[in-house]
Protein backbone atom coordinates (compact mmCIF):
# COMPACT_ATOMS: atom_id res chain seq x y z
CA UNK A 1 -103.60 -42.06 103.86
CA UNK A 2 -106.11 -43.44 101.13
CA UNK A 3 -108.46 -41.33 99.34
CA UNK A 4 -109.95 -40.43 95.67
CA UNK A 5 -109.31 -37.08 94.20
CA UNK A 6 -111.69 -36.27 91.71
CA UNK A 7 -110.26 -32.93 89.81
CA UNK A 8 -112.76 -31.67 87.20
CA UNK A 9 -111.85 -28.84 84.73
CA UNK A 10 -113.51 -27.55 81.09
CA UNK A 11 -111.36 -26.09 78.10
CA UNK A 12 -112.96 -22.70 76.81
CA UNK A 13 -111.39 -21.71 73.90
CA UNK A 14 -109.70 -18.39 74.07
CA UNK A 15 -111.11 -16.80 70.45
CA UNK A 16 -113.32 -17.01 67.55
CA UNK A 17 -112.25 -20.82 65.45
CA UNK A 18 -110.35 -19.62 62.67
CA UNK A 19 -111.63 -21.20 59.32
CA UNK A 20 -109.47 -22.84 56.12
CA UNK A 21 -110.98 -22.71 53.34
CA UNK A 22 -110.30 -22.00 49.26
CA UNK A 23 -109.71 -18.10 48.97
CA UNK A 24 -111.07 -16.47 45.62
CA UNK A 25 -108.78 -13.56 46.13
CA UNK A 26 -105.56 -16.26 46.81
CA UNK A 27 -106.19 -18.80 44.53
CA UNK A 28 -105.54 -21.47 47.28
CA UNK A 29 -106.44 -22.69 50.83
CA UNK A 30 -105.92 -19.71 53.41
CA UNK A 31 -107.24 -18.79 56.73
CA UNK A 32 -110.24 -16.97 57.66
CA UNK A 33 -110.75 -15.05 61.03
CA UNK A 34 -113.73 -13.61 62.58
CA UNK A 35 -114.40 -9.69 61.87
CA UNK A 36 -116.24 -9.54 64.83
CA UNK A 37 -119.11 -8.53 62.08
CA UNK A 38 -122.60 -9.42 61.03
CA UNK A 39 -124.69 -9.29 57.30
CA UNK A 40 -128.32 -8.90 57.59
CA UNK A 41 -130.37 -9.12 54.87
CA UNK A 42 -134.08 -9.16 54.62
CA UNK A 43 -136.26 -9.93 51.75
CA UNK A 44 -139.98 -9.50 52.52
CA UNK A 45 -140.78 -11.45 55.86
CA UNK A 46 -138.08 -13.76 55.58
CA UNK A 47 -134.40 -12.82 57.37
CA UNK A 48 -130.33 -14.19 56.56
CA UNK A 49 -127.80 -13.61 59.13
CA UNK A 50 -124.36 -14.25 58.76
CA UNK A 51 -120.96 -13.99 60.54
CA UNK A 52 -118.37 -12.47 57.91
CA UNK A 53 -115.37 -13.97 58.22
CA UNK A 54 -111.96 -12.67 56.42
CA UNK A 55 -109.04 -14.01 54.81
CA UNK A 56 -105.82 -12.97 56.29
CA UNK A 57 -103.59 -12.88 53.01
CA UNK A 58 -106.11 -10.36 50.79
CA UNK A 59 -109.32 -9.57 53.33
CA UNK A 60 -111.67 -11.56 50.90
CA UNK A 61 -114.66 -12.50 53.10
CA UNK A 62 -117.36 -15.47 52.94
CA UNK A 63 -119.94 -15.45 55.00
CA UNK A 64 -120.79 -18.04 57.78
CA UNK A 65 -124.56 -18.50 57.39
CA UNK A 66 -126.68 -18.26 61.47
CA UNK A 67 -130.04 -17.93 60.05
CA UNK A 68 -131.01 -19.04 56.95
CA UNK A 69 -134.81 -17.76 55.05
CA UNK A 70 -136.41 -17.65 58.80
CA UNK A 71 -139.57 -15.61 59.81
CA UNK A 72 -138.46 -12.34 61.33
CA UNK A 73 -140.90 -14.07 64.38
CA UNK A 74 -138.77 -16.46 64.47
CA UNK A 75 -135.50 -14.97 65.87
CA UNK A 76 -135.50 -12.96 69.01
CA UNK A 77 -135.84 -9.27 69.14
CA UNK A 78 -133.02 -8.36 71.11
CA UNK A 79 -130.80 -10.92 69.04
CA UNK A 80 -132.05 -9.19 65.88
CA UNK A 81 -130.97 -6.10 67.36
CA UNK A 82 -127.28 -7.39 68.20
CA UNK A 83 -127.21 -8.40 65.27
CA UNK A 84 -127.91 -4.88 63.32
CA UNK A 85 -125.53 -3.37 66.01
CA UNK A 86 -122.38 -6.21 65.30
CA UNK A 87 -122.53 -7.06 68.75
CA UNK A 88 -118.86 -7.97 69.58
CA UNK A 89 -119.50 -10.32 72.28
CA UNK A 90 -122.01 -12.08 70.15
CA UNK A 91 -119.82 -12.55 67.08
CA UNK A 92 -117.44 -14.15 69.67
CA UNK A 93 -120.07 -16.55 70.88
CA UNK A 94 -121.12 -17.83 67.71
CA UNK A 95 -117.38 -18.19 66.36
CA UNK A 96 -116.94 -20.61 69.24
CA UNK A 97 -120.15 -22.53 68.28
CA UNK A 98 -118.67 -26.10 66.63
CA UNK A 99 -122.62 -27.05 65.82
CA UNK A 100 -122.45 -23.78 63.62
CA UNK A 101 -119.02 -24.70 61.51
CA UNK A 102 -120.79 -28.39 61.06
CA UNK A 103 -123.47 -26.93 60.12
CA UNK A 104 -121.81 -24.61 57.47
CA UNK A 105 -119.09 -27.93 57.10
CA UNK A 106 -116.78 -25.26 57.61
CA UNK A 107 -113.54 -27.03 58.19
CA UNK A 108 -111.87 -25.88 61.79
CA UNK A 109 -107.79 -24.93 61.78
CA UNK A 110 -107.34 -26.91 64.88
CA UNK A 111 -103.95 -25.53 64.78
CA UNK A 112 -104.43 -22.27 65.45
CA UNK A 113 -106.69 -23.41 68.46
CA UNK A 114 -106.03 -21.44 71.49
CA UNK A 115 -107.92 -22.28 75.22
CA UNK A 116 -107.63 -21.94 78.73
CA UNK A 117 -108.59 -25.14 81.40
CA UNK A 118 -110.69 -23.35 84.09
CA UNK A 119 -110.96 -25.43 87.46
CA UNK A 120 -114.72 -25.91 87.95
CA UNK A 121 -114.29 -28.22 90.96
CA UNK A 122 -111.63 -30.29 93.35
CA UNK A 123 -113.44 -33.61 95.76
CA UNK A 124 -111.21 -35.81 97.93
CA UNK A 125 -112.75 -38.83 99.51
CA UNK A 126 -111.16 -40.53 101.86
CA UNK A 127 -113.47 -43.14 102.43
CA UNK A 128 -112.00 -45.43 99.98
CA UNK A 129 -109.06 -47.66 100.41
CA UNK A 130 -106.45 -47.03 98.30
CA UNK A 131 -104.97 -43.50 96.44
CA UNK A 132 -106.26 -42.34 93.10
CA UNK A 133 -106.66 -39.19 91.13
CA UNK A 134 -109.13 -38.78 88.90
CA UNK A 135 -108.51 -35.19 86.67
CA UNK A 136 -111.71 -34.94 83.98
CA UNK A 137 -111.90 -32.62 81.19
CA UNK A 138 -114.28 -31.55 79.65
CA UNK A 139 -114.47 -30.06 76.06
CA UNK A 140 -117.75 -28.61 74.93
CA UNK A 141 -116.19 -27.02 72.16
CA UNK A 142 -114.99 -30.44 70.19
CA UNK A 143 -111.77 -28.43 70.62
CA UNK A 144 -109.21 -31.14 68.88
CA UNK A 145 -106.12 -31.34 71.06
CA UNK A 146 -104.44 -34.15 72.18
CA UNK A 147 -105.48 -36.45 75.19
CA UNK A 148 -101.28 -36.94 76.44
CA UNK A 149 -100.75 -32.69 75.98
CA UNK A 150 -103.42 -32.10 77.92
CA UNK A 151 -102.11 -34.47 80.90
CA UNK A 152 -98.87 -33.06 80.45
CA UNK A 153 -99.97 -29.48 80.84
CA UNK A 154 -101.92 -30.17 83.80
CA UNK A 155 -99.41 -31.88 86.07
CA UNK A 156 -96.73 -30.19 84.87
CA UNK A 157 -94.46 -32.54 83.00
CA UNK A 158 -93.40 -33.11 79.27
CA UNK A 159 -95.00 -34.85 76.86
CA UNK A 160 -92.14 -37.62 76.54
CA UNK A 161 -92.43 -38.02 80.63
CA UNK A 162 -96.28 -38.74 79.77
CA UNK A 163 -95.72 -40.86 77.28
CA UNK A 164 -93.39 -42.74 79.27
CA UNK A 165 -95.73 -42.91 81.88
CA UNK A 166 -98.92 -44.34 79.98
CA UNK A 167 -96.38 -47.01 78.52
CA UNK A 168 -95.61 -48.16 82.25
CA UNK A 169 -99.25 -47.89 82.98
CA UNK A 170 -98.85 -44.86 85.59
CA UNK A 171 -101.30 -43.04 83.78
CA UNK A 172 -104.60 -44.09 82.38
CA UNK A 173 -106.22 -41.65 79.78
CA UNK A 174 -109.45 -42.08 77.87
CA UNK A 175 -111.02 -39.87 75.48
CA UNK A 176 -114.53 -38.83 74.21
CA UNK A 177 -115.83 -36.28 71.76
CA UNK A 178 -116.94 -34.36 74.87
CA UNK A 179 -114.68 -35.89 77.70
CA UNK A 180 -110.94 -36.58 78.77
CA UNK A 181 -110.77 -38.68 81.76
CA UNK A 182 -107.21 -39.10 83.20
CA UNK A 183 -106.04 -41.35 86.24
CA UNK A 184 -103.34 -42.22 88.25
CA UNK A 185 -102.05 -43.47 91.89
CA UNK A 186 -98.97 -41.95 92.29
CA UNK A 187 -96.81 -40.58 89.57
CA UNK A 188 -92.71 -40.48 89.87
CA UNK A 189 -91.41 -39.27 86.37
């Protein structure tokens, strides 16, 4: 039977990026995690929000700037008001924002990454002549993990049977900043 299976799946990171940076309180490079907190501060009509962050050696903080001097018109009402109520759910969302961390050039422990892949969709044709798999991942978050553990964790073998198998040509993976594309006809490890 000939067909093309086209697989497609998206890596959401699981929590807030964690953050490495020079600690005042250390004296070195530690880690910073999200407090799940906001700072507001308003002089006259202009508005700074930030997303505190904390180290996890002495609980220093530095503050991950959202909105810098902007017109209390322009940031949303109910957003302002998440903000003033440290909206859990919204701290979340904007510790998973890469364009915020760039933005800050906050530098990412891509270490301490953790994600899920969630299955958005599964297609077979088979229309086509031949037998191919087509898995595509996609990574919104800029999430920095490798192309081969991410093939291994979805079919299910070891990174040295991957490795193996791109070598022999049994697997075909490409990468983009926003994309991993795998292929293959028929895999025997």
């Amino acid at each position: 039977m000939s067909y093309l299976k086209t697989i497609e799946y998206r890596i959401i990171p699981t929590q807030s990026f964690t953050v490495i940076r020079n600690c005042s309180g250390c004296g070195q490079k530690t880690r910073f995690q999200n407090t799940g907190k906001f700072r507001v501060n308003a002089n006259s009509s202009k508005i700074d929000v930030w997303l505190i962050y904390q180290c996890e050696k002495c609980r220093h903080t530095f503050n991950l700037t959202i909105y810098e001097r902007q017109k209390n018109t322009n940031i949303p009402a109910d957003e302002y008001q998440r903000f003033l109520d440290n909206d859990e759910q919204l701290a979340e969302a904007y510790g998973r924002n890469f364009q915020l961390f760039q933005k800050n050039k906050a530098e990412i422990d891509s270490k301490s990454e953790n994600y899920e892949l969630v299955k958005l969709q599964e297609l077979i044709d088979e229309t086509v002549c031949g037998s191919q798999t087509v898995i595509t991942l996609q990574n919104p978050y800029h999430l920095k993990i490798r192309p081969e553990k991410l093939a291994a964790e979805i079919l299910g073998l070891s990174s040295s049977q991957v490795k193996k198998l791109i070598a022999k040509e049994a697997i075909t993976i490409r990468s983009t900043a926003q994309s991993v594309y795998i292929s293959f006809s028929e895999i025997s490890a």
